[in-house]
Protein backbone atom coordinates (compact mmCIF):
# COMPACT_ATOMS: atom_id res chain seq x y z
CA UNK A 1 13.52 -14.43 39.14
CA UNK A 2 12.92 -16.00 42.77
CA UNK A 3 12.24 -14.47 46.00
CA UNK A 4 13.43 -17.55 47.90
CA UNK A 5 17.11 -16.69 46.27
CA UNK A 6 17.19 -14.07 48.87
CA UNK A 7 17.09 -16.53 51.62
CA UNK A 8 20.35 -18.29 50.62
CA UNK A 9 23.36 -16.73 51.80
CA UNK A 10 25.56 -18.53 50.17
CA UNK A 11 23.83 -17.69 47.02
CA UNK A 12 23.48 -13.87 47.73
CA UNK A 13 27.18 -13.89 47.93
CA UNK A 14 28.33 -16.18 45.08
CA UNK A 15 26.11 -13.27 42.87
CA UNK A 16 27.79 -10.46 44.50
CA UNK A 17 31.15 -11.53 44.12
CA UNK A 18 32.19 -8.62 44.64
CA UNK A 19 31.03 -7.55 48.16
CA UNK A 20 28.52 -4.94 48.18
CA UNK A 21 26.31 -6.11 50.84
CA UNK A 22 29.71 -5.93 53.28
CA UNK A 23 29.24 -1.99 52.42
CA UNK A 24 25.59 -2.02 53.73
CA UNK A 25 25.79 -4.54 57.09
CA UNK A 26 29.37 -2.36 57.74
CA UNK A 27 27.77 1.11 57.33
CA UNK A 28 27.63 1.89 60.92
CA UNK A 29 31.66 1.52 61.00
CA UNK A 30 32.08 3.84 58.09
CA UNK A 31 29.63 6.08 59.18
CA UNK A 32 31.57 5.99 62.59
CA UNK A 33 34.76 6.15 60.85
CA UNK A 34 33.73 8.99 59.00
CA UNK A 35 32.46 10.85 61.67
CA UNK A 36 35.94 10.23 63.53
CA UNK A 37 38.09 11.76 60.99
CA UNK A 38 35.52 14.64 60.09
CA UNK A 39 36.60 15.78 63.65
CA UNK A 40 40.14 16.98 61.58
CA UNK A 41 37.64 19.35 59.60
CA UNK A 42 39.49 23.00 60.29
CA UNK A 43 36.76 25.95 58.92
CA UNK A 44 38.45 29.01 58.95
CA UNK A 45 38.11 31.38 55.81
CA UNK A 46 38.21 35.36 55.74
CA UNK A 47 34.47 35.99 55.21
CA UNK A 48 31.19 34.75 55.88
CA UNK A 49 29.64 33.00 52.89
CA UNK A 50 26.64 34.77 51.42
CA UNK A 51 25.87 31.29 49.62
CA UNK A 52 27.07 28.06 49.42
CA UNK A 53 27.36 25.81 46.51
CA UNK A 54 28.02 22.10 47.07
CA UNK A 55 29.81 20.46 43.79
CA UNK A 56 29.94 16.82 42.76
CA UNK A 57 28.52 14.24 40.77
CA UNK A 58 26.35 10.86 41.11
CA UNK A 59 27.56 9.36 44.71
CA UNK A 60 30.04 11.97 45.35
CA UNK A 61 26.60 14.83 44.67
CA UNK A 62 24.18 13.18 47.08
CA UNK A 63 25.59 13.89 50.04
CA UNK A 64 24.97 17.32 49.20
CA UNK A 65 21.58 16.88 48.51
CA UNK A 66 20.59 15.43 51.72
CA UNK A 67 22.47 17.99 53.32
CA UNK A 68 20.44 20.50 51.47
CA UNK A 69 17.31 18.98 53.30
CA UNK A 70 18.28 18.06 56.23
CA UNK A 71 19.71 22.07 56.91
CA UNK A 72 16.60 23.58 54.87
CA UNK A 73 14.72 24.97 58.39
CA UNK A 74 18.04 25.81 59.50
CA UNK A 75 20.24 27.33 57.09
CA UNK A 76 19.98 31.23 56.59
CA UNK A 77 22.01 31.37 53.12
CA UNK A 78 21.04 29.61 50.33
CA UNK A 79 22.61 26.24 49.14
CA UNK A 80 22.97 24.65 46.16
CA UNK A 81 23.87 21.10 44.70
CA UNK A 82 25.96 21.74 41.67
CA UNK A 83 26.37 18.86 38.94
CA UNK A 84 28.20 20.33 35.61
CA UNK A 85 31.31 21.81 34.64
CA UNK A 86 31.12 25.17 35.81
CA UNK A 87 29.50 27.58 38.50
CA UNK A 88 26.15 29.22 38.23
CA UNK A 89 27.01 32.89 37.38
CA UNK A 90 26.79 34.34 40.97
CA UNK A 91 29.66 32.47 42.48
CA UNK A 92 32.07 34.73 43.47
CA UNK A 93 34.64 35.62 46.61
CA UNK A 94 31.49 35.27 48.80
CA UNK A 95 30.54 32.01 47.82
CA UNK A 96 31.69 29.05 49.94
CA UNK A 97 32.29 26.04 47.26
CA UNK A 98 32.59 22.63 48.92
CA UNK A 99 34.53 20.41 46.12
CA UNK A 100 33.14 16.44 46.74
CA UNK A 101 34.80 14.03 44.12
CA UNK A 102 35.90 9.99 45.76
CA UNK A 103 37.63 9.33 43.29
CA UNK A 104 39.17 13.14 42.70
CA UNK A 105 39.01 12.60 39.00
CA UNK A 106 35.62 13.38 38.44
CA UNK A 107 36.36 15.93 34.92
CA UNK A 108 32.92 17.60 36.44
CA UNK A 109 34.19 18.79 39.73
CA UNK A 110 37.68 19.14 38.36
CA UNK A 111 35.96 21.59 36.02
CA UNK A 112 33.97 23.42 39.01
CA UNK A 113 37.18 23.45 41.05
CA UNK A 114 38.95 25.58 38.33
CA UNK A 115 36.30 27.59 37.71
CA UNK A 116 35.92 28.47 41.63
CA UNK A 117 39.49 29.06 41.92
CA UNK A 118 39.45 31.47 39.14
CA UNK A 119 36.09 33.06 40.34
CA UNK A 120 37.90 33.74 44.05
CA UNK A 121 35.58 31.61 45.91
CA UNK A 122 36.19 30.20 48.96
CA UNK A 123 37.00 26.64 48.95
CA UNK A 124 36.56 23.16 50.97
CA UNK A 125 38.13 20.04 48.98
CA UNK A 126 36.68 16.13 50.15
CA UNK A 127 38.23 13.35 48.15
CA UNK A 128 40.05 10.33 48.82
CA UNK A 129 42.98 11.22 46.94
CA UNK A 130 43.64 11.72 42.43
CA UNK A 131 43.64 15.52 40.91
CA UNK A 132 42.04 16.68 42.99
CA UNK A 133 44.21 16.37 46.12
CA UNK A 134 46.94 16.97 43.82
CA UNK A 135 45.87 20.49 43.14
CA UNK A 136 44.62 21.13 46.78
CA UNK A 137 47.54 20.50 48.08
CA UNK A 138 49.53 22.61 45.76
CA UNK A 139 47.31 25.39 45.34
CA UNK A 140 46.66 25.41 49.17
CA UNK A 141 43.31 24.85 49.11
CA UNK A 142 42.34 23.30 52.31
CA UNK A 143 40.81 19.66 52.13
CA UNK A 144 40.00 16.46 54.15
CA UNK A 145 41.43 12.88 52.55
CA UNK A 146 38.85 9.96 53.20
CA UNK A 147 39.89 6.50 52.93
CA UNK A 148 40.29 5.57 49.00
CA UNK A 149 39.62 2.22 47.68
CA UNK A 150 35.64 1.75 47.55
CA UNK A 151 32.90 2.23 44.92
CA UNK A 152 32.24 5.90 45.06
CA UNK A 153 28.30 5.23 45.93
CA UNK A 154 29.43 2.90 48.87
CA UNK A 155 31.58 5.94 50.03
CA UNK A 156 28.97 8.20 50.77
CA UNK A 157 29.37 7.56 54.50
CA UNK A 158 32.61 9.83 53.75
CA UNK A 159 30.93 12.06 51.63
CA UNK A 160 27.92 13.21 53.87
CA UNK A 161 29.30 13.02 57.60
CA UNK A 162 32.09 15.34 56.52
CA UNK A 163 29.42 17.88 54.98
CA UNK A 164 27.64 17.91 58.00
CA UNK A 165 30.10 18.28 60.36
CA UNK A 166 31.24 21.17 58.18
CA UNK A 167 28.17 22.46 58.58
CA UNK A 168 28.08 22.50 62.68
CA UNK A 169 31.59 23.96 62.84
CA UNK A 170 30.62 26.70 60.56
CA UNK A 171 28.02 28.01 62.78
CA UNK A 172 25.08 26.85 60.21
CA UNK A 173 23.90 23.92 61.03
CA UNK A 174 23.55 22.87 65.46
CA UNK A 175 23.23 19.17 66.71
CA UNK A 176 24.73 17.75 64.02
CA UNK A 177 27.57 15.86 66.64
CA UNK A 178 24.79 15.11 68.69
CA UNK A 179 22.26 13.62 66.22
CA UNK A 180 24.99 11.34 64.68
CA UNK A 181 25.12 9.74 68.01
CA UNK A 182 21.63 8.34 67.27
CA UNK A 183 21.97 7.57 64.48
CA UNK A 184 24.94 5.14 65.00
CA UNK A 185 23.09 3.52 67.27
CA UNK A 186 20.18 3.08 65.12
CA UNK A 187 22.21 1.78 62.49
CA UNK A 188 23.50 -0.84 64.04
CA UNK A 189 20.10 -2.27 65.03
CA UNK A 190 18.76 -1.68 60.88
CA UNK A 191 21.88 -3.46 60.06
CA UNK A 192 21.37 -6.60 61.76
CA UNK A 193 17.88 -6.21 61.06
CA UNK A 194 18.00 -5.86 57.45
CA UNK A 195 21.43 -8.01 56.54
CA UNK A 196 21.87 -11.10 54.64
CA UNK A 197 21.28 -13.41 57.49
CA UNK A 198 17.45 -12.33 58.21
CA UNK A 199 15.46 -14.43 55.83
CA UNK A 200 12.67 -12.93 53.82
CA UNK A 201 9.82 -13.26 56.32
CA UNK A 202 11.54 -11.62 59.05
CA UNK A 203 13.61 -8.44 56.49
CA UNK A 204 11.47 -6.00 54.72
CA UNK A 205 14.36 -5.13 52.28
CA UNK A 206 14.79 -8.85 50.73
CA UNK A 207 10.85 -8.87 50.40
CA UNK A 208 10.34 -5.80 48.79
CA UNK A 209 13.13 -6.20 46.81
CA UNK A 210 11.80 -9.86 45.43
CA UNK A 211 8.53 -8.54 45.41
CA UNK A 212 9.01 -5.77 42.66
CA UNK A 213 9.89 -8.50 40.28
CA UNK A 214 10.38 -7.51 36.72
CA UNK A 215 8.39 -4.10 37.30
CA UNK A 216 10.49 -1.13 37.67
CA UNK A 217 10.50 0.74 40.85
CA UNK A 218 9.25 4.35 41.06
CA UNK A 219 10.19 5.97 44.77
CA UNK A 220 8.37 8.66 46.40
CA UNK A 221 9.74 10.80 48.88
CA UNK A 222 9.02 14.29 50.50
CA UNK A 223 10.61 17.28 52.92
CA UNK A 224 14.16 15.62 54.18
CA UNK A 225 13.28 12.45 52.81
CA UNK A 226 13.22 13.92 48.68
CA UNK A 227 17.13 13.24 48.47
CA UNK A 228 16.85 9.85 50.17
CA UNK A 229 14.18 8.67 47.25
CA UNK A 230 16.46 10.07 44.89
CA UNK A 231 19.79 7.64 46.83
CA UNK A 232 17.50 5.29 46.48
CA UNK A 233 16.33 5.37 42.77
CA UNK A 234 20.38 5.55 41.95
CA UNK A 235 21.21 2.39 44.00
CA UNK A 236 18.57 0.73 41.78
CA UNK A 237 20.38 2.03 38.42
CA UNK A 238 24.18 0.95 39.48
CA UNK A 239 23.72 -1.61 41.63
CA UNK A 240 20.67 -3.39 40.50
CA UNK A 241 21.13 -2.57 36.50
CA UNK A 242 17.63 -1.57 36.47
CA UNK A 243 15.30 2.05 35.60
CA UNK A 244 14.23 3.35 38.06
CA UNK A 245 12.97 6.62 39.08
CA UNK A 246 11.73 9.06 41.65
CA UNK A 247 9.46 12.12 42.72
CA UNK A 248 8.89 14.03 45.92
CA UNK A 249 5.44 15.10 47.48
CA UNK A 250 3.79 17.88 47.20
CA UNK A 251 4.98 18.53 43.64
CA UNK A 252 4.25 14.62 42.27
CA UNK A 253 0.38 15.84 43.16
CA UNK A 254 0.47 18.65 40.31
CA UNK A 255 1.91 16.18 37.61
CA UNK A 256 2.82 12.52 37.88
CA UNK A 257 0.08 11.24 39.40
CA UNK A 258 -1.88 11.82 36.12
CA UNK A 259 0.33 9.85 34.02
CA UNK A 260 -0.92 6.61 36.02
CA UNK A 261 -4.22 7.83 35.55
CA UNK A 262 -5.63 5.85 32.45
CA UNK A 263 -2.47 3.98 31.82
CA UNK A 264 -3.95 0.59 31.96
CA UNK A 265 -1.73 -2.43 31.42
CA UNK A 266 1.20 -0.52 31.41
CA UNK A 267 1.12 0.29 35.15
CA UNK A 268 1.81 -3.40 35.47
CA UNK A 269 5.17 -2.60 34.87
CA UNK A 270 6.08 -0.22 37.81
CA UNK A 271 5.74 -0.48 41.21
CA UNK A 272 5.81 2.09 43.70
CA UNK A 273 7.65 2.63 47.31
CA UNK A 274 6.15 5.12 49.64
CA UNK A 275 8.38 6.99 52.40
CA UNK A 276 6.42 6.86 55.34
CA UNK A 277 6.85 8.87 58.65
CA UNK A 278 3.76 9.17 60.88
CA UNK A 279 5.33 11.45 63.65
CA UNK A 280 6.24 14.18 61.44
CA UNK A 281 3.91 14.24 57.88
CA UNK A 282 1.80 17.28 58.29
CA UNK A 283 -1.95 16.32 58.05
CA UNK A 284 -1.43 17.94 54.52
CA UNK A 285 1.17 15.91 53.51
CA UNK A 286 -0.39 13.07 55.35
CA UNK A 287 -3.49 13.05 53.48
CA UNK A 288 -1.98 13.62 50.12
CA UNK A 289 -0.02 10.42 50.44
CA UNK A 290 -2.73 8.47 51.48
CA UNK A 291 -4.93 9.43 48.29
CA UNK A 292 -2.48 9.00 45.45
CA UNK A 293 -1.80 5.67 47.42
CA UNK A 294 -5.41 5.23 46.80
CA UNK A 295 -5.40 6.34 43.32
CA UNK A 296 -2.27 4.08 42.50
CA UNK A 297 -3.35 0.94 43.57
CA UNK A 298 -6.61 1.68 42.05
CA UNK A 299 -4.67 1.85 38.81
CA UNK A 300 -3.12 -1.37 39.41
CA UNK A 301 0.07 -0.63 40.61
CA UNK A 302 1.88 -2.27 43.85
CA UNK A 303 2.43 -0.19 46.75
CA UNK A 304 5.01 -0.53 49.20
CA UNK A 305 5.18 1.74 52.40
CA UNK A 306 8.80 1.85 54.18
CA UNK A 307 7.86 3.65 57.37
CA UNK A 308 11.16 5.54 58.62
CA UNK A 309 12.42 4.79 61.44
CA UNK A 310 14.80 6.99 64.84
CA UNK A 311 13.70 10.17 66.64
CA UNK A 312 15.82 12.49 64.82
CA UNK A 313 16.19 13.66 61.94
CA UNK A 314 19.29 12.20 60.78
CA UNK A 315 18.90 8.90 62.19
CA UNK A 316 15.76 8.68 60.40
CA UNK A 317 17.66 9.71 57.02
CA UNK A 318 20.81 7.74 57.09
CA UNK A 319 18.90 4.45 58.66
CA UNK A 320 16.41 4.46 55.88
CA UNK A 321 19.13 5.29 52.90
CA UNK A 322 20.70 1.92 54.47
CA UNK A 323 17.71 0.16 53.95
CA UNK A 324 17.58 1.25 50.30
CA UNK A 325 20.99 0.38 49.73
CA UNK A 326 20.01 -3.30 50.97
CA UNK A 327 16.91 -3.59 49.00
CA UNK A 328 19.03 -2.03 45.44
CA UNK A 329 21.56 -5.05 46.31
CA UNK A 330 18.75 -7.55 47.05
CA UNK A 331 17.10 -6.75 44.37
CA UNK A 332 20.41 -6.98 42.25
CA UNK A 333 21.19 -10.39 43.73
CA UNK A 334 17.45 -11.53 42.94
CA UNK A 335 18.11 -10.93 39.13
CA UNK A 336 21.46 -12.75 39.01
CA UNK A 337 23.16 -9.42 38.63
CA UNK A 338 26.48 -8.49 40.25
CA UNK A 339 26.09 -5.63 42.28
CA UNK A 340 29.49 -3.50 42.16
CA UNK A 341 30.35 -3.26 38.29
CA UNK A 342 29.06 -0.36 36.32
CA UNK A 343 30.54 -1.13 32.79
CA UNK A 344 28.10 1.41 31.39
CA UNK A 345 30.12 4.12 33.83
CA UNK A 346 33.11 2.79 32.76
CA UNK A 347 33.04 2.60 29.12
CA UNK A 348 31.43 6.80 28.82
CA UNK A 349 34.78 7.33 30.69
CA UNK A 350 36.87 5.59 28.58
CA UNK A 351 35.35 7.49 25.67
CA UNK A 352 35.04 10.50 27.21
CA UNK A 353 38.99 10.99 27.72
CA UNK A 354 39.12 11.54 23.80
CA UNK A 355 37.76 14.50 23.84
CA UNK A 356 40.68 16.07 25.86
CA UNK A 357 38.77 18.11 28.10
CA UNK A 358 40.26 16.61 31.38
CA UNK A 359 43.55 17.18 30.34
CA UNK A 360 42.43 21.10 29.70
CA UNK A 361 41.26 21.12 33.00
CA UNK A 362 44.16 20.26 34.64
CA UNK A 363 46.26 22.48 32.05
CA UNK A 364 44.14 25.27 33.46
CA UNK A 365 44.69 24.08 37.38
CA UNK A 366 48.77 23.70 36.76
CA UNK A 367 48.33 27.11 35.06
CA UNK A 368 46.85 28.44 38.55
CA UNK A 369 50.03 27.06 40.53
């Protein structure tokens, strides 16, 4: 593996043959896009929610999560991310499910989605089309189609800004319109910055990415920035073919951090990306990162620190998710790998369908119309 790959365009696109840095440099036009048609988003359901439980899996679930941090100071019910078959055991008619599935095929969500239905909650459907908007439709449930077509973890412009906007015209969540604005703008300027035609000396992504070599890259985030290090350690899995993993500050303090602690040559083998932003760690925070940064590199490891960037708090998320999705497809490119298959994905699903438990699923759904 070469760095100096990284600055030839030609070559970064004969590797990714099939696109995926067009999803990155064009994120501010499907985050605009998304934003557009999440003004069709009608709330209107005969109670207020005493919780709400977001359901999904892999890029269709994220959006959920980073919704669940960037509401955390102003959300007064609780929310939850769900990724499995069925509902925890207090869903019920006061429970506000919102159904997330691209693809609508998920067998996960499907699951969820029956399970709600029969539980009486109240229900919010996002997908771009498959079972899902098949059973919406005919069981009434109310639902927004997104634009179909894309790999489901390049979709997650249409899979967050509908979430959020949700969120404002529920009542739970204010700014949300107003923050996006921002963060458009910002966008644009991280995508020009950070896109293939920037060469490695003047685009932070393409040298972190070809600086992480063989090791495998461990990502630290904390408050609203715990679900972006978790985007970012799945854009390494799917779109680099690599392990990778991630923790969150505080809690990393009162576990991980001793597992580097007499490690020795195997630290070699990781390196480590810090989520920095100055204007808004707490001293505590602040200081915490600063010593296990001290502590890691101590033990051996590299340390990278990707200071955020934007005022608020959504333009700081979304712009520095971008830049993770550039470095995963860097960082793809820079081991020859093609950045859009997941054959590993593909083939579980393939094997999977034996088992029949879709096709009870959607037995139980038909059932229900």
């Amino acid at each position: 593996m070469t760095i100096s790959v990284l600055n030839d365009v030609e070559k970064i696109r004969s590797v990714d043959k099939d696109g995926m840095i067009n999803f990155c440099v064009d994120a501010p036009k499907h985050y605009r896009a998304a934003a557009d048609l999440a003004k069709n988003i009608i709330v209107d359901f005969p109670r207020q929610p005493d919780n709400i439980i977001v359901v999904g899996m892999g890029g269709s679930a994220i959006g959920g999560d980073i919704v669940k941090d960037y509401v955390r100071d102003k959300l007064m019910v609780p929310i939850e991310v769900n990724r499995d078959y069925q509902l925890p055991k207090y869903a019920d008619e006061r429970t506000l499910v919102l159904l997330m599935s691209y693809s609508g095929d998920t067998e996960e969500s499907l699951g969820s989605f029956l399970d709600a239905l029969r539980r009486r909650c109240m229900v919010y459907c996002v997908t771009s089309g498959g079972a899902l908007e098949k059973h919406a439709k005919k069981l009434g449930a109310p639902y927004l189609l997104v634009p179909s077509g894309m790999p489901p973890r390049a979709a997650l412009p249409y899979m967050l800004v509908p979430l959020l906007v949700f969120m404002e015209k529920a009542g739970f969540a204010k700014g949300v319109t107003d923050d996006l604005v921002e963060a458009l703008e910002l966008l644009e300027k991280v995508c020009t910055e950070y896109g293939p035609d920037r060469p490695v000396i003047d685009n932070f992504a393409k040298y972190i990415a070809g600086s992480i070599g063989d090791s495998t890259p461990v990502v630290y985030g904390f408050g609203v920035f715990r679900a972006v290090a978790q985007r970012f350690k799945q854009q390494f899995n799917e779109n680099s073919e690599y392990p990778a993993k991630w923790e969150y500050f505080p809690e990393l303090n009162h576990n991980e951090i001793v597992g580097w602690q007499t490690r020795g040559e195997l630290t070699r083998y990781f390196s480590v990306i810090l989520i920095r932003d100055l204007d808004a760690e707490l001293l505590e925070i602040q200081s915490r990162i600063d010593t296990t940064k001290a502590l890691m590199e101590k033990a051996g490891l590299i340390v990278f620190e990707l200071h955020v960037q934007g005022k608020n708090v959504l333009a700081k998320i979304l712009s520095t998710i971008t830049i993770g999705d550039f470095i995963s497809v860097y960082f793809a490119v820079a081991h020859g790998v093609d950045p859009t298959p997941v054959k590993s994905i593909d083939f579980l699903k393939n094997t999977l369908k034996q088992n029949g438990v879709k096709e009870e699923i959607l037995d139980g759904l038909d059932e229900l119309g």
